[in-house]
C-alpha atoms as a PDB file:
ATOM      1  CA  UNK A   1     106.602 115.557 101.924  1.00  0.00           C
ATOM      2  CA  UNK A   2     104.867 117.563  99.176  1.00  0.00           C
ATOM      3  CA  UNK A   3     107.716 117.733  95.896  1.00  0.00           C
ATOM      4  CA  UNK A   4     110.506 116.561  98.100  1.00  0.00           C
ATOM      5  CA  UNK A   5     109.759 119.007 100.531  1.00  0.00           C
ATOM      6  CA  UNK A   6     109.208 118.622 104.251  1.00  0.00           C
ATOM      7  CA  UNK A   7     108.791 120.842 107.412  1.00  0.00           C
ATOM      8  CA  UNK A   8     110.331 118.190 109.552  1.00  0.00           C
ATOM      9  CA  UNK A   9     107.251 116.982 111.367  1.00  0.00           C
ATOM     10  CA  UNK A  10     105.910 113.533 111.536  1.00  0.00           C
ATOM     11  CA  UNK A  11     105.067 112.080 108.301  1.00  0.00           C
ATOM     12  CA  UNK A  12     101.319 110.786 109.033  1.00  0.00           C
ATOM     13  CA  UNK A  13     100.127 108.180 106.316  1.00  0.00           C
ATOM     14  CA  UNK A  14      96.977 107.347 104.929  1.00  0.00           C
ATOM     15  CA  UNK A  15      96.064 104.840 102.337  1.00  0.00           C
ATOM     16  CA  UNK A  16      93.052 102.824 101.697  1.00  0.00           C
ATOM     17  CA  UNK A  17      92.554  99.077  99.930  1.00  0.00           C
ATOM     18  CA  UNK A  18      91.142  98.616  97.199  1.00  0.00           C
ATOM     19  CA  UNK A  19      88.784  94.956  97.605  1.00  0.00           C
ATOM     20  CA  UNK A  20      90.140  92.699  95.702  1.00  0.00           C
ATOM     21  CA  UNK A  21      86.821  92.047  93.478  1.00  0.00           C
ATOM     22  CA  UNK A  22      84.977  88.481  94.269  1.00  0.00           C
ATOM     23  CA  UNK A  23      81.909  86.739  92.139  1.00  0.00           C
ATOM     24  CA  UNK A  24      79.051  85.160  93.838  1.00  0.00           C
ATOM     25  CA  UNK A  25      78.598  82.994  90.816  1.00  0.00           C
ATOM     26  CA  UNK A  26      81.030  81.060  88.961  1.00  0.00           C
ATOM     27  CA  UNK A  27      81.450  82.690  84.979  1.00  0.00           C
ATOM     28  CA  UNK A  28      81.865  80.478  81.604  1.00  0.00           C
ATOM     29  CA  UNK A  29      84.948  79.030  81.255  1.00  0.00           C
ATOM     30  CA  UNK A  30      86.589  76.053  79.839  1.00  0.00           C
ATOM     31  CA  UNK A  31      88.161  73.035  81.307  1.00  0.00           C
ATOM     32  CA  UNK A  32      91.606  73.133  79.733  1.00  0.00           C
ATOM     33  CA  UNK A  33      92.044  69.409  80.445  1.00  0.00           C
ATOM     34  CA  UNK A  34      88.697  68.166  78.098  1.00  0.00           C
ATOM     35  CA  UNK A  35      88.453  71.558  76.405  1.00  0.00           C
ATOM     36  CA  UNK A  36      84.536  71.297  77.620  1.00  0.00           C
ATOM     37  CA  UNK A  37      82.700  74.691  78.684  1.00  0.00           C
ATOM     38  CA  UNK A  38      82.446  74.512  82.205  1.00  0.00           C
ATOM     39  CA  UNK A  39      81.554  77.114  85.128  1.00  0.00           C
ATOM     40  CA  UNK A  40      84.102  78.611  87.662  1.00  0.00           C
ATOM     41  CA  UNK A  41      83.711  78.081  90.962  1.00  0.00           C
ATOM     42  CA  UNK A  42      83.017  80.350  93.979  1.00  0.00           C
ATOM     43  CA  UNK A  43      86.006  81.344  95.660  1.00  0.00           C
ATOM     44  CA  UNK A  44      86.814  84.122  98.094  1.00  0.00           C
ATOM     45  CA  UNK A  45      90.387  84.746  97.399  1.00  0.00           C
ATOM     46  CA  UNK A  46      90.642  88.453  99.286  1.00  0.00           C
ATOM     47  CA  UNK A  47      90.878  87.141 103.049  1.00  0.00           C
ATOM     48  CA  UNK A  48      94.489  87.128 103.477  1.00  0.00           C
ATOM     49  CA  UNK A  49      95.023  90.810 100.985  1.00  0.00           C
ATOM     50  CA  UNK A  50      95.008  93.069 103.540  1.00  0.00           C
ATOM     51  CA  UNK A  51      97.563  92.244 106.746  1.00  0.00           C
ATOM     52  CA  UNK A  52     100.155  91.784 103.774  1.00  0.00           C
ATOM     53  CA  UNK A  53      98.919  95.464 102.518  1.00  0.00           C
ATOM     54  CA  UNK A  54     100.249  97.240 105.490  1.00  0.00           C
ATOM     55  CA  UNK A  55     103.567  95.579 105.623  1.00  0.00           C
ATOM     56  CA  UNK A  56     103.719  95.907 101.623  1.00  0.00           C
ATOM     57  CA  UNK A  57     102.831  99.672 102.039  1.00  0.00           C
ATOM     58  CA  UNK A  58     105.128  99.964 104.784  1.00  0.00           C
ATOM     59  CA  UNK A  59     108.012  98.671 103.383  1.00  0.00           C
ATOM     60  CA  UNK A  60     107.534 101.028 100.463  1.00  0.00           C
ATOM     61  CA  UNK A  61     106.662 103.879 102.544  1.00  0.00           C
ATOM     62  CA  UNK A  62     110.556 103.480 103.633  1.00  0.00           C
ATOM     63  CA  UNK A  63     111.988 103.351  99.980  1.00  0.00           C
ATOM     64  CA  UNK A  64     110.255 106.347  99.232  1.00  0.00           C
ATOM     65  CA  UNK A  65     112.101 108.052 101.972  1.00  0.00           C
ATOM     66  CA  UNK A  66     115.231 106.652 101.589  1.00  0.00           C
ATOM     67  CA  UNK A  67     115.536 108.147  97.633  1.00  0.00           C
ATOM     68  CA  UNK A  68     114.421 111.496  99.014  1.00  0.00           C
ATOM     69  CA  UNK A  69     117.416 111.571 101.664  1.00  0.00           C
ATOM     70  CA  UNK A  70     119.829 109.977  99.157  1.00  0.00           C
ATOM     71  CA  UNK A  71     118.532 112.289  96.339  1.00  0.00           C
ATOM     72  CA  UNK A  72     119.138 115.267  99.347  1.00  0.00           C
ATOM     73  CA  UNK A  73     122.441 113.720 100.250  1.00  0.00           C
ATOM     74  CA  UNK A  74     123.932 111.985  97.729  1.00  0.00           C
ATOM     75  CA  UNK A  75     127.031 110.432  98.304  1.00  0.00           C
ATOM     76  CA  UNK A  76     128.599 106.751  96.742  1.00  0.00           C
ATOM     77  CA  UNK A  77     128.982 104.837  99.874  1.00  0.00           C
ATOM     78  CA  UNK A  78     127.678 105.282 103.366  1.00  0.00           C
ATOM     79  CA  UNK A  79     130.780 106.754 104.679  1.00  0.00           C
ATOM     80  CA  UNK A  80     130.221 109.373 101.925  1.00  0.00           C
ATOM     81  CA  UNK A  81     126.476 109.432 102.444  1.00  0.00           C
ATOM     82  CA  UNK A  82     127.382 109.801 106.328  1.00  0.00           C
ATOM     83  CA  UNK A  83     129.220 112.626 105.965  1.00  0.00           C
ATOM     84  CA  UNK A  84     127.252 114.454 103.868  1.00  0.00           C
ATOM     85  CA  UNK A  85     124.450 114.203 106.780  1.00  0.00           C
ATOM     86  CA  UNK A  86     126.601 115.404 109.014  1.00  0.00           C
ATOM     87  CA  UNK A  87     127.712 118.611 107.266  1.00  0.00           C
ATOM     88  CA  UNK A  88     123.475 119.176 106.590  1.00  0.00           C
ATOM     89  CA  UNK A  89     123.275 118.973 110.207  1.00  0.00           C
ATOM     90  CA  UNK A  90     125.721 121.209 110.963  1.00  0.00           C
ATOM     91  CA  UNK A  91     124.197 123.778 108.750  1.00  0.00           C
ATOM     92  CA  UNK A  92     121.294 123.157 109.962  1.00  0.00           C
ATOM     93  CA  UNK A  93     122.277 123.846 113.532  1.00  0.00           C
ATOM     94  CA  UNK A  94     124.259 127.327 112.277  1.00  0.00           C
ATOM     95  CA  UNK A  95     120.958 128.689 111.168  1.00  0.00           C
ATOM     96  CA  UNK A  96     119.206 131.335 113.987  1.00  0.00           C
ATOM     97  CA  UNK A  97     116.408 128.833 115.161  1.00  0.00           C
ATOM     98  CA  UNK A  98     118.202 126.099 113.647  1.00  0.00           C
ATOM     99  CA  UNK A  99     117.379 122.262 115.006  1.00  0.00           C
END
């Protein structure tokens, strides 16, 4: 889809991660408990980012796609929505070469 336009192939995705960013040595902090300055420690927190990344990118792969056909369609309820399909397809089909 390039500005809510497709030519009815596959949609093929491709996205890349950003790492989340990880320190090999702790930086100055404080201990909030005895307010004393205090070093972080070493932690890698990035193992578990990226299976959730492609059902997060996924999931809003398919809400992206779902506003373009309602924004196409329109329609207040799914029987509405439904029908308004239908009639595309129809036109659609009436069209010399049509799907």
């Amino acid at each position: 889809m390039e500005g809510g336009v497709t030519n009815g192939e596959d949609v093929v995705i491709t996205a890349y991660k950003k790492p989340i960013s990880t320190l090999r040595k702790g930086m100055p902090t404080v201990d909030l408990d005895t307010g004393e300055a205090v070093t972080s420690q070493y932690e890698r927190s990035d193992v578990t980012a990226l299976p959730a990344c492609g059902v997060i990118a996924e999931a809003m792969v398919a809400l992206v796609l779902a506003d373009a056909l309602l924004e196409k369609l329109g329609g207040d309820s799914m029987a509405e929505t439904r029908a308004h399909c239908e009639a595309t397809l129809a036109q659609q089909r009436a069209w010399p070469g049509g799907c």
